[in-house]
Protein backbone atom coordinates (compact mmCIF):
# COMPACT_ATOMS: atom_id res chain seq x y z
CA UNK A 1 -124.82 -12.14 -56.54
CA UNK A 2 -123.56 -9.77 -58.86
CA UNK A 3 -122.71 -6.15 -57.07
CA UNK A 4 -121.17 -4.20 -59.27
CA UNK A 5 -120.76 -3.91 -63.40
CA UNK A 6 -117.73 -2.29 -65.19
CA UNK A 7 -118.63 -2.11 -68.67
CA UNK A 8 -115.05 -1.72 -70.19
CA UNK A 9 -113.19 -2.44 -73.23
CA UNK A 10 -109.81 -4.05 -72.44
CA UNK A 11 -106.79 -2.32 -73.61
CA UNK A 12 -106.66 0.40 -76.30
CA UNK A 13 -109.04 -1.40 -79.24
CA UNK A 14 -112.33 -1.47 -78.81
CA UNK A 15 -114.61 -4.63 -79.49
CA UNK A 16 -118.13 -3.73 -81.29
CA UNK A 17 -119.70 -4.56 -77.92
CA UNK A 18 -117.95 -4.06 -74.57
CA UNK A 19 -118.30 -6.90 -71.92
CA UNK A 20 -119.65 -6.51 -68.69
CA UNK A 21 -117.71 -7.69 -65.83
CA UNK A 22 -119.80 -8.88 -63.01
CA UNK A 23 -119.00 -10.69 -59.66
CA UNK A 24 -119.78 -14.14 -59.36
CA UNK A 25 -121.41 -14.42 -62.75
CA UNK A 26 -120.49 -17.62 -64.26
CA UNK A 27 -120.91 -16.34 -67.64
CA UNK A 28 -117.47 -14.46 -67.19
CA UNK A 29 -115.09 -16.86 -66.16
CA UNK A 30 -113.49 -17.18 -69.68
CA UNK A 31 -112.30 -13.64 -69.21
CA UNK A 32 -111.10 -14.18 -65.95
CA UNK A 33 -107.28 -12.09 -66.82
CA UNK A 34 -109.80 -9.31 -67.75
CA UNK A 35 -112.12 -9.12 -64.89
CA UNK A 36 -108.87 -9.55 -62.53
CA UNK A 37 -107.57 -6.54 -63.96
CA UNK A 38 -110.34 -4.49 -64.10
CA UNK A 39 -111.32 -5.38 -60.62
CA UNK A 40 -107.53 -4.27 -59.85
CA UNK A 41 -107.81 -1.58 -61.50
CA UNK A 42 -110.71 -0.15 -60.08
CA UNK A 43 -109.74 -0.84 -56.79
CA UNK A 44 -106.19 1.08 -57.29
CA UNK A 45 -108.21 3.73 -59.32
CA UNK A 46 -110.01 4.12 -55.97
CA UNK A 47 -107.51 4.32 -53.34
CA UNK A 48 -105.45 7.00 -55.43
CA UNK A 49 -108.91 9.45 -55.20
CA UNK A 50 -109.73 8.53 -59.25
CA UNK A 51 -112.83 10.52 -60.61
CA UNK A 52 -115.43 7.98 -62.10
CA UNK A 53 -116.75 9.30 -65.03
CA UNK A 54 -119.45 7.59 -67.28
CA UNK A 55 -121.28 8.59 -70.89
CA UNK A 56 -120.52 7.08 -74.45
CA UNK A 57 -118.16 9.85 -75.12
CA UNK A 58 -114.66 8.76 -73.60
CA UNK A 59 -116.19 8.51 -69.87
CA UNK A 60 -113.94 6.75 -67.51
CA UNK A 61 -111.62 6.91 -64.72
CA UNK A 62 -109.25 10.19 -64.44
CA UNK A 63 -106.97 10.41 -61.80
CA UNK A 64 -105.29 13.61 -61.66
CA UNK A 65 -106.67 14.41 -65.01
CA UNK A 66 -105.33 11.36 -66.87
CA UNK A 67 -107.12 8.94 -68.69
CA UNK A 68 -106.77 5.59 -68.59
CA UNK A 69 -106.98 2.84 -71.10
CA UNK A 70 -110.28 1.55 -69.95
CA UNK A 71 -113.15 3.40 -70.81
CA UNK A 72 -116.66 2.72 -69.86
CA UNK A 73 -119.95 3.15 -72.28
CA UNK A 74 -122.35 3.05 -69.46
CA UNK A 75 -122.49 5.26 -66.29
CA UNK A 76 -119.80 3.21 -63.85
CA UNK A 77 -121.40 1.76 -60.73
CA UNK A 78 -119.12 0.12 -57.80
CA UNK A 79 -120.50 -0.75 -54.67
CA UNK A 80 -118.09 -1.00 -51.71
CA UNK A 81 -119.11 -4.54 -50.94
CA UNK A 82 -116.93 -5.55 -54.55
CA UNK A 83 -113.84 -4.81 -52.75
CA UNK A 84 -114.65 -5.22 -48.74
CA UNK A 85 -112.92 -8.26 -48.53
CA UNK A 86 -109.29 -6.82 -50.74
CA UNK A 87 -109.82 -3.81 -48.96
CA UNK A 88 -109.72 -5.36 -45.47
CA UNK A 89 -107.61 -7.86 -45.79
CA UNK A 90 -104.76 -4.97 -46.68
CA UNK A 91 -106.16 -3.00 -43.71
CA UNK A 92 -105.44 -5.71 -41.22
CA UNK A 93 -101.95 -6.36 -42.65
CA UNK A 94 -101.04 -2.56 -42.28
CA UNK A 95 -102.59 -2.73 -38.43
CA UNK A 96 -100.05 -5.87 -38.03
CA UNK A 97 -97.04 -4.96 -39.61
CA UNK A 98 -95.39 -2.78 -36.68
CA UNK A 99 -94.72 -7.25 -35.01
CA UNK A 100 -96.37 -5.65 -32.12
CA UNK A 101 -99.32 -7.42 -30.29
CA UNK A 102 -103.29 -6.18 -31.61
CA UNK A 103 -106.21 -7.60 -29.38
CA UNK A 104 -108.69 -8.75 -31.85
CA UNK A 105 -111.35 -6.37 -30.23
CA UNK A 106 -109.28 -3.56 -31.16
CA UNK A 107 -108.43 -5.10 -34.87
CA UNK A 108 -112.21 -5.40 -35.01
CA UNK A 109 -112.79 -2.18 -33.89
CA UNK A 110 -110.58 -0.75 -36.61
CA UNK A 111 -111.97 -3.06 -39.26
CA UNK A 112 -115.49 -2.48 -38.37
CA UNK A 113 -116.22 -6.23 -38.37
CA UNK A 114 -116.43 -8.93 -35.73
CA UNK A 115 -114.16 -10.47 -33.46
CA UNK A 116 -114.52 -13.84 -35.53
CA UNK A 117 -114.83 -12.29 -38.80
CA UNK A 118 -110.91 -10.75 -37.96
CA UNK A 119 -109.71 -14.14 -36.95
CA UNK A 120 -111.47 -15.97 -40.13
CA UNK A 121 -109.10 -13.04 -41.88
CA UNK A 122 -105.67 -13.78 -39.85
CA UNK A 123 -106.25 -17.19 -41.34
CA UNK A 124 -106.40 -16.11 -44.80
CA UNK A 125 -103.41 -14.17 -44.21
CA UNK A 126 -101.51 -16.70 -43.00
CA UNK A 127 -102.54 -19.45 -45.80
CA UNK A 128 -102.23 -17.07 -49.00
CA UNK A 129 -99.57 -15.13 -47.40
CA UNK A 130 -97.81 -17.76 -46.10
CA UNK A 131 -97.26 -15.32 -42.99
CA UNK A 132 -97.10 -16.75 -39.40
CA UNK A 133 -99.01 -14.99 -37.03
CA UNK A 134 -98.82 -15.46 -33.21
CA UNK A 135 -101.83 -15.80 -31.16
CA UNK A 136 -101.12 -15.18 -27.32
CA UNK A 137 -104.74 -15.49 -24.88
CA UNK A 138 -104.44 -12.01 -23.29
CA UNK A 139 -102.42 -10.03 -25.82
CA UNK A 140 -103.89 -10.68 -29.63
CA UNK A 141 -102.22 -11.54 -32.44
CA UNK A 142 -98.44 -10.27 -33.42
CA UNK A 143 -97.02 -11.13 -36.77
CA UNK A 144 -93.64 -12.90 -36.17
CA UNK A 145 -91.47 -10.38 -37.62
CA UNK A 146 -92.35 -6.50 -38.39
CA UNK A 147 -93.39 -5.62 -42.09
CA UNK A 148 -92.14 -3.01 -44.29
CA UNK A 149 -94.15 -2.65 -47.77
CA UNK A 150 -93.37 -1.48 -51.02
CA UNK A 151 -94.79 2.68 -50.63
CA UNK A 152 -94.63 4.72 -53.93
CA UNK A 153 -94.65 7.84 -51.79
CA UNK A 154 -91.43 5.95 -50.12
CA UNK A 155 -89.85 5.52 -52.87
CA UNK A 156 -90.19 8.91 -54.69
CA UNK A 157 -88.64 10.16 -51.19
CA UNK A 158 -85.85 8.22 -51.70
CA UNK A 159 -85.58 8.92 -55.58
CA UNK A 160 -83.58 11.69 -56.92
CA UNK A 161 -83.28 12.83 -60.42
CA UNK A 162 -86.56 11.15 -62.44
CA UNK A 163 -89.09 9.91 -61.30
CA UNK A 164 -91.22 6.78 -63.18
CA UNK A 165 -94.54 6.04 -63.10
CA UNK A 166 -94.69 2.91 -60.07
CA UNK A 167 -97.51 0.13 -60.35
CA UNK A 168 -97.50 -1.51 -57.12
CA UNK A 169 -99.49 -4.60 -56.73
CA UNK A 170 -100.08 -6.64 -53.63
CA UNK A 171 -99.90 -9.89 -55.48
CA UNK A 172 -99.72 -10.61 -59.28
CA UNK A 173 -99.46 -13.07 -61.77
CA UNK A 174 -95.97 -12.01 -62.77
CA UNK A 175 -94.58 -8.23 -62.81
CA UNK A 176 -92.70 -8.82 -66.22
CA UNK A 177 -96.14 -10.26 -67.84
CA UNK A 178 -98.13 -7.33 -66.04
CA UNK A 179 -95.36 -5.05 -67.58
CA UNK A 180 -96.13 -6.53 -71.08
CA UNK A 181 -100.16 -6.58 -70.87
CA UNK A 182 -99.87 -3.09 -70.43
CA UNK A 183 -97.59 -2.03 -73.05
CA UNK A 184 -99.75 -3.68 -75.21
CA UNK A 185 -102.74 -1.67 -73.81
CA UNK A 186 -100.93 1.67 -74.39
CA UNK A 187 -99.81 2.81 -71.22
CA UNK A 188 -97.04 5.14 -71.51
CA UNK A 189 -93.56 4.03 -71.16
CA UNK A 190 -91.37 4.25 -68.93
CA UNK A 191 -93.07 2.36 -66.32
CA UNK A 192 -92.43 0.19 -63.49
CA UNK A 193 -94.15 -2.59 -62.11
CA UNK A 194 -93.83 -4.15 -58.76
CA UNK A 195 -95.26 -6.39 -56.44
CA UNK A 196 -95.16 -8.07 -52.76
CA UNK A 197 -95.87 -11.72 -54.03
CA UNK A 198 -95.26 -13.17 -57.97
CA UNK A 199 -98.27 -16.37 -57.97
CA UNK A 200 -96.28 -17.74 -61.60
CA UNK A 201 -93.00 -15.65 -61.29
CA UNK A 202 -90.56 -16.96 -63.67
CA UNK A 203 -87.00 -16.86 -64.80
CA UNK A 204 -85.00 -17.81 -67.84
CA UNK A 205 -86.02 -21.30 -69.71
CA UNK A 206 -89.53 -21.31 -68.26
CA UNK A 207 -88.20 -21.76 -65.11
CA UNK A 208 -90.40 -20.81 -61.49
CA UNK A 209 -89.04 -17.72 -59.92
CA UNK A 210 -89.90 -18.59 -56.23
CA UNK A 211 -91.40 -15.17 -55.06
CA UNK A 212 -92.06 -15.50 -51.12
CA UNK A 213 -94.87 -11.97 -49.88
CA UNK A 214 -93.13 -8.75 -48.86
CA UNK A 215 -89.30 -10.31 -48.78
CA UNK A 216 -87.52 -9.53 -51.70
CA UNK A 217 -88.07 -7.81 -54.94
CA UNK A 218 -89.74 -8.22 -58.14
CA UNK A 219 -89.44 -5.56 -60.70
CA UNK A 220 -90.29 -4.86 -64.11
CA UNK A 221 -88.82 -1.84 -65.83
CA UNK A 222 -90.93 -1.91 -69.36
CA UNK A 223 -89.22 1.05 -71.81
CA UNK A 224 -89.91 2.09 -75.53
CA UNK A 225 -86.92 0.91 -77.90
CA UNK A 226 -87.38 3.34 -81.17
CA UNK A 227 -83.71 2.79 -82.14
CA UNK A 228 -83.95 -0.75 -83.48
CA UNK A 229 -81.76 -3.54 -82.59
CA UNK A 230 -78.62 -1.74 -81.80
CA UNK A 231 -80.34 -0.44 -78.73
CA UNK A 232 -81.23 -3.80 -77.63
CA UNK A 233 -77.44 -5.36 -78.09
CA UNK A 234 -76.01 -6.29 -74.74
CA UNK A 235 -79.31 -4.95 -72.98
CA UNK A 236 -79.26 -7.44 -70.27
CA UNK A 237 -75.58 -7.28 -69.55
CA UNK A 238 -75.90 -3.89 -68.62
CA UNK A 239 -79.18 -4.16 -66.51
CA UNK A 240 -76.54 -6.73 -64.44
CA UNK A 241 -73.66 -4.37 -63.89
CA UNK A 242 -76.23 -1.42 -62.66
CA UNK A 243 -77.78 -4.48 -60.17
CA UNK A 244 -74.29 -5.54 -58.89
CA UNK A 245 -73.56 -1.61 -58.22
CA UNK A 246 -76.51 -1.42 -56.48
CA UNK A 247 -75.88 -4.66 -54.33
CA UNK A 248 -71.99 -2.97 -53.45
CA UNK A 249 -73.65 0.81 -52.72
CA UNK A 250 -75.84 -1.58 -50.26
CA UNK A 251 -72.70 -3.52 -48.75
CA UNK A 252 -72.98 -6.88 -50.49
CA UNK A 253 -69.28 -8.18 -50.95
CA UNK A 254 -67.70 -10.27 -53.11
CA UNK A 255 -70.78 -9.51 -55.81
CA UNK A 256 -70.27 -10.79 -59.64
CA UNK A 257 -71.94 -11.61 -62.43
CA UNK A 258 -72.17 -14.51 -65.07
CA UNK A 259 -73.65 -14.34 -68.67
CA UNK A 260 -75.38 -13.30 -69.41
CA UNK A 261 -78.11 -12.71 -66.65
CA UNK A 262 -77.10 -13.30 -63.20
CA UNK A 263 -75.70 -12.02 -60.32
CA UNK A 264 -73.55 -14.14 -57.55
CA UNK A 265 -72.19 -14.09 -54.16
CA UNK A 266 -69.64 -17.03 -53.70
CA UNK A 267 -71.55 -18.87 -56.34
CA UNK A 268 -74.28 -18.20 -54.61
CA UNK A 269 -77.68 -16.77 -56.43
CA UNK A 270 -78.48 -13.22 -55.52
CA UNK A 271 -80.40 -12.04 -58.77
CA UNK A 272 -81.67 -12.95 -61.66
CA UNK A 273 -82.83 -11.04 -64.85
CA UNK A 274 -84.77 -11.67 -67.44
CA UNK A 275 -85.76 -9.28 -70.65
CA UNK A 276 -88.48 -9.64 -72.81
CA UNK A 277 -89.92 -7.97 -76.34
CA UNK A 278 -93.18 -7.28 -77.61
CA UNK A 279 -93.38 -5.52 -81.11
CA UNK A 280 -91.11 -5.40 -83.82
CA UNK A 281 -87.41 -5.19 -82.59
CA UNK A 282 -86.02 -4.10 -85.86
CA UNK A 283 -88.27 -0.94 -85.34
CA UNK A 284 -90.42 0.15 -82.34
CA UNK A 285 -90.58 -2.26 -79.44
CA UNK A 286 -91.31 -2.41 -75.70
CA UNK A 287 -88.69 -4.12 -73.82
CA UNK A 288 -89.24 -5.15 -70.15
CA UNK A 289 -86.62 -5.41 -67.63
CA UNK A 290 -87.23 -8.13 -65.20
CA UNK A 291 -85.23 -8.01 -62.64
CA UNK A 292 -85.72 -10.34 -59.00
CA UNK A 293 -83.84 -9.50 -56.36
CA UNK A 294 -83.07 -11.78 -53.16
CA UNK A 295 -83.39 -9.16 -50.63
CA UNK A 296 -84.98 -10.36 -47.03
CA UNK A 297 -85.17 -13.94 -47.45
CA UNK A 298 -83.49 -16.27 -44.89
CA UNK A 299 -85.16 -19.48 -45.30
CA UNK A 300 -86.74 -21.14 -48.22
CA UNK A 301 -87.01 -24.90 -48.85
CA UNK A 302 -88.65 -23.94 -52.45
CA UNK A 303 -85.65 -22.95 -54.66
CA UNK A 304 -83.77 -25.41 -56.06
CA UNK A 305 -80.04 -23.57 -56.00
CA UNK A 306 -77.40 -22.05 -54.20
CA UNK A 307 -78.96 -18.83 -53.48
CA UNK A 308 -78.06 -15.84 -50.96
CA UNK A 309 -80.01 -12.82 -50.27
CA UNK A 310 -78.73 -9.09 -49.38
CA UNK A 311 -80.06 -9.66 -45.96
CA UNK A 312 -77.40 -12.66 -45.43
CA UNK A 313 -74.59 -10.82 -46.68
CA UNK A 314 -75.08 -7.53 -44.73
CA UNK A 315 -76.43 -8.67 -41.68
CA UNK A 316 -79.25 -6.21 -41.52
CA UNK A 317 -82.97 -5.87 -43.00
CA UNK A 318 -82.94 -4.02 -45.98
CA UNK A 319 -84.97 -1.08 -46.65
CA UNK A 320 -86.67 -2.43 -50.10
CA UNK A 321 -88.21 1.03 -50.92
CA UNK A 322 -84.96 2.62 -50.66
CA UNK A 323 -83.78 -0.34 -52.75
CA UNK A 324 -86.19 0.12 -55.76
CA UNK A 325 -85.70 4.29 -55.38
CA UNK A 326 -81.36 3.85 -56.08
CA UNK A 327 -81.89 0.78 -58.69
CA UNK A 328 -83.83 3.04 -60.61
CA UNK A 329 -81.28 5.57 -60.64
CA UNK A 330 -78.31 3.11 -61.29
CA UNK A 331 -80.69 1.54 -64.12
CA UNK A 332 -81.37 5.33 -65.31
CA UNK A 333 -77.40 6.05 -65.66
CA UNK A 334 -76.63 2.80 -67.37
CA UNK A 335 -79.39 2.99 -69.77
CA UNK A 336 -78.66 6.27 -70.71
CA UNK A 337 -74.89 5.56 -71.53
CA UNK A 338 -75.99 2.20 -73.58
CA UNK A 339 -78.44 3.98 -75.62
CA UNK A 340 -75.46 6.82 -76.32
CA UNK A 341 -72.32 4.60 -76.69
CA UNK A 342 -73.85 1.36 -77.13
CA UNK A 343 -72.71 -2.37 -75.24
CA UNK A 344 -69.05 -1.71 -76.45
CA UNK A 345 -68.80 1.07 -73.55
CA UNK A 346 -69.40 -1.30 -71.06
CA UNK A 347 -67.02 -4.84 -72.21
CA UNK A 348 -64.06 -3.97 -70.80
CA UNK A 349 -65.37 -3.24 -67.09
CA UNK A 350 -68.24 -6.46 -67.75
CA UNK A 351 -65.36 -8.50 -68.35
CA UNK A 352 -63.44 -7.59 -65.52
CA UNK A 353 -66.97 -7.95 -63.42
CA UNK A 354 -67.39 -12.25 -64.92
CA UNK A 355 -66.69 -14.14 -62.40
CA UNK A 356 -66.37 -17.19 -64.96
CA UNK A 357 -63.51 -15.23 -67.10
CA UNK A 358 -60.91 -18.12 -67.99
CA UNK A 359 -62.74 -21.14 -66.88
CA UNK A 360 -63.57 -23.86 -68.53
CA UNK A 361 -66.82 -23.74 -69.19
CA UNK A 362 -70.06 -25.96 -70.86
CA UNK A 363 -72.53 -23.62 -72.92
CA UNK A 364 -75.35 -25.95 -73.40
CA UNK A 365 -78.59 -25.21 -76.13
CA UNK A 366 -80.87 -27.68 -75.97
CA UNK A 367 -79.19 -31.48 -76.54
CA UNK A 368 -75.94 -29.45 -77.47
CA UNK A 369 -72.96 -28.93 -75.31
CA UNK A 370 -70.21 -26.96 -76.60
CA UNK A 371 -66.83 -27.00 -74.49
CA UNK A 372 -64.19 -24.29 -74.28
CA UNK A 373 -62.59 -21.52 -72.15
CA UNK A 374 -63.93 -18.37 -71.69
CA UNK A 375 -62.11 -15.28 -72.96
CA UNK A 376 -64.86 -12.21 -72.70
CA UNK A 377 -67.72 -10.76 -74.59
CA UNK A 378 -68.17 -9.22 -77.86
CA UNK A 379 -69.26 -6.22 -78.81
CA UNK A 380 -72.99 -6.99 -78.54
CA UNK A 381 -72.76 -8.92 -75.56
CA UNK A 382 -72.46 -12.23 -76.89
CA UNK A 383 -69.95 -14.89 -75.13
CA UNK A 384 -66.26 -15.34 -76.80
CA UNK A 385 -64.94 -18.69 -75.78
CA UNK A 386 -62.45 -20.60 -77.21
CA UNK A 387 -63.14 -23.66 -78.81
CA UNK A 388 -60.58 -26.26 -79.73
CA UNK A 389 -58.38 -23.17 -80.25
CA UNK A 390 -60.72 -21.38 -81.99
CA UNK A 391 -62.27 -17.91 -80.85
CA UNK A 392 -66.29 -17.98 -81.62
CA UNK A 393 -69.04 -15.80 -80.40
CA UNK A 394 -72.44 -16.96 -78.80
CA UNK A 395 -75.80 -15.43 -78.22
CA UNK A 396 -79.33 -16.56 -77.81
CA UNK A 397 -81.70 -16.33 -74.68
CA UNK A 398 -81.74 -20.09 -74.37
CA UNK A 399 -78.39 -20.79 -73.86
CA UNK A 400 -76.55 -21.95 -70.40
CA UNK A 401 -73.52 -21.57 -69.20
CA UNK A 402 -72.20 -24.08 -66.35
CA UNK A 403 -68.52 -24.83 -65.56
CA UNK A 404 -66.93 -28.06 -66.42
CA UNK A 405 -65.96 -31.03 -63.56
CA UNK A 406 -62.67 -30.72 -64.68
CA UNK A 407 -62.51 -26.73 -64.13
């Protein structure tokens, strides 16, 4: 049954005809990334108060005056029943998250649905979720730890100096991919992107980026690059040091890094960060900043390495708002001295941050393995090692860098 029709044109260009995104029609689900977002849209659009607008003449939805890049030909028309089920499901998780016991009478009550209707919902959160929920005859239901969510108004309390724009979804595709998408459809950068749960998070090399609800962090910094690629050289090593000052202002010891994009404890995994480019890096350019952050999680039988999380290391929960609101601000400092000085600024004290300076090392690409010692960075980030007593330099987002058996 379809309930509700945005007629929308995706992104900044518009088609000769717009398409019409209905609920349940079949004839839609080729543009299923389309309808997603413009369901998630519209449902963001309408907890933040937006104005819907309609008319041929650039109607469509203007929250606090600012138009977005959707815009609708036709009056819009959104029943409540499109979103009842989103809608509530967040609802129940925000009367749960305290860990204290709910009767489902009074979670029903608060719903405004049935008794079975909240239970068919606890079940939902627990499968998608991947939550556990306790379920005591007398006392209700109790999530099995208290839940702390990613809050915009949070953060900006925590935030001092600027301030950027925050997307915060419940669950996504992948922030970094989000972050691109809407580059592409002109939204204004800087911008960040975050989210509770990544369903195709990834890392370097295609690689999964297990991304477990509401425990650790997923964030995608997207900025405009005007200055071509000299603002781009050693980008990622920098976005590692501002992470591993971050993890020390938060009491993480013994924090490192290893080029060129992540961040140990130990050996241990504590972050990883991965940059990527849309437009033309020899002239304008977005870049985004991915950056996942191992923050809450205790257990996890899903990732395939040596990992650690901030919660291990300090011994407490950590606050992720807080988290997001001084990353930003360590991010804002670095960036701001890389686009001034440049990566050479930074070498000496990266170098004395690599927790793999003078080993012997492997950097693979591809079938290739090339053996040597490490002796720093360049200039532009890329790794000096020496090789048969020879000093070359190596760059490239596919390489690896592993230490040898014999190191």
């Amino acid at each position: 049954m379809q309930v509700g029709v945005l007629s929308l044109w995706p992104g900044s260009h518009r088609p000769a005809q717009p398409f019409s995104v209905g609920v349940g029609s079949p004839a839609n689900t080729g543009k299923a990334g389309a309808i997603h977002r413009a369901v998630c849209f519209a449902v963001k659009a309408l907890k933040c108060g937006a104005v819907f607008e309609g008319g041929a003449a650039g109607g469509g939805l203007h929250p606090a005056g600012r138009p977005f890049s959707y815009a609708s030909q036709q009056p819009i028309a959104i029943m409540p029943a499109l979103f009842q089920v989103e809608t509530g499901m967040l609802k129940l998780l925000n009367l749960l998250k305290d860990g204290r016991f709910h009767s489902g009478e009074a979670l029903g009550a608060a719903l405004g649905v049935s008794r079975s209707a909240v239970w068919k919902q606890l079940q939902h959160l627990e499968s998608e979720l991947n939550l556990t929920i306790h379920k005591v005859r007398g006392r209700g239901y109790q999530l099995s730890a208290p839940l702390a969510l990613l809050d915009a108004q949070a953060i900006a309390e925590f935030t001092e100096g600027e301030q950027w724009p925050v997307f915060i979804h419940d669950t996504i595709d992948s922030t970094n991919a989000e972050g691109l998408r809407l580059a592409a459809e002109g939204q204004i950068a800087p911008f960040l992107i975050l989210a509770e749960r990544q369903s195709a998070g990834r890392g370097r090399r295609g690689r999964q980026w297990v991304s477990p609800f509401a425990e650790n962090l997923y964030y995608s910094l997207v900025l405009r690059v005007d200055g071509g690629m000299r603002q781009l050289e050693g980008l990622s090593l920098v976005v590692g040091l501002a992470v591993m000052r971050t993890l020390q202002a938060f009491g993480v010891k013994d924090v490192g890094l290893k080029w060129p994009n992540d961040v140990l404890v130990r050996g241990q995994k504590i972050t990883g960060i991965l940059l990527e480019l849309v437009g033309d890096p020899a002239d304008v350019c977005h870049v985004v900043l991915g950056i996942g952050i191992n923050v809450n999680m205790q257990l996890n039988d899903q990732v395939d390495q040596l990992w650690t999380s901030m919660r291990r290391e300090a011994g407490a929960a950590v606050d992720r708002n807080r988290l997001v609101a001084l990353l930003s601000q360590q991010l804002q400092h670095e960036l701001a001295r890389h686009r001034r000085y440049g990566f050479a600024a930074f070498q000496e004290e990266w170098e004395q941050a690599h927790l793999w300076q003078g080993r012997k090392v492997s950097l693979i690409a591809g079938n290739t393995h090339i053996d040597g010692v490490v002796l720093g960075v360049d200039g532009q980030g890329g790794l000096r090692l020496e090789v048969d007593g020879v000093e070359k330099s190596f760059s490239g987002g596919e390489l690896s860098l592993r230490l040898r058996d014999d190191s």
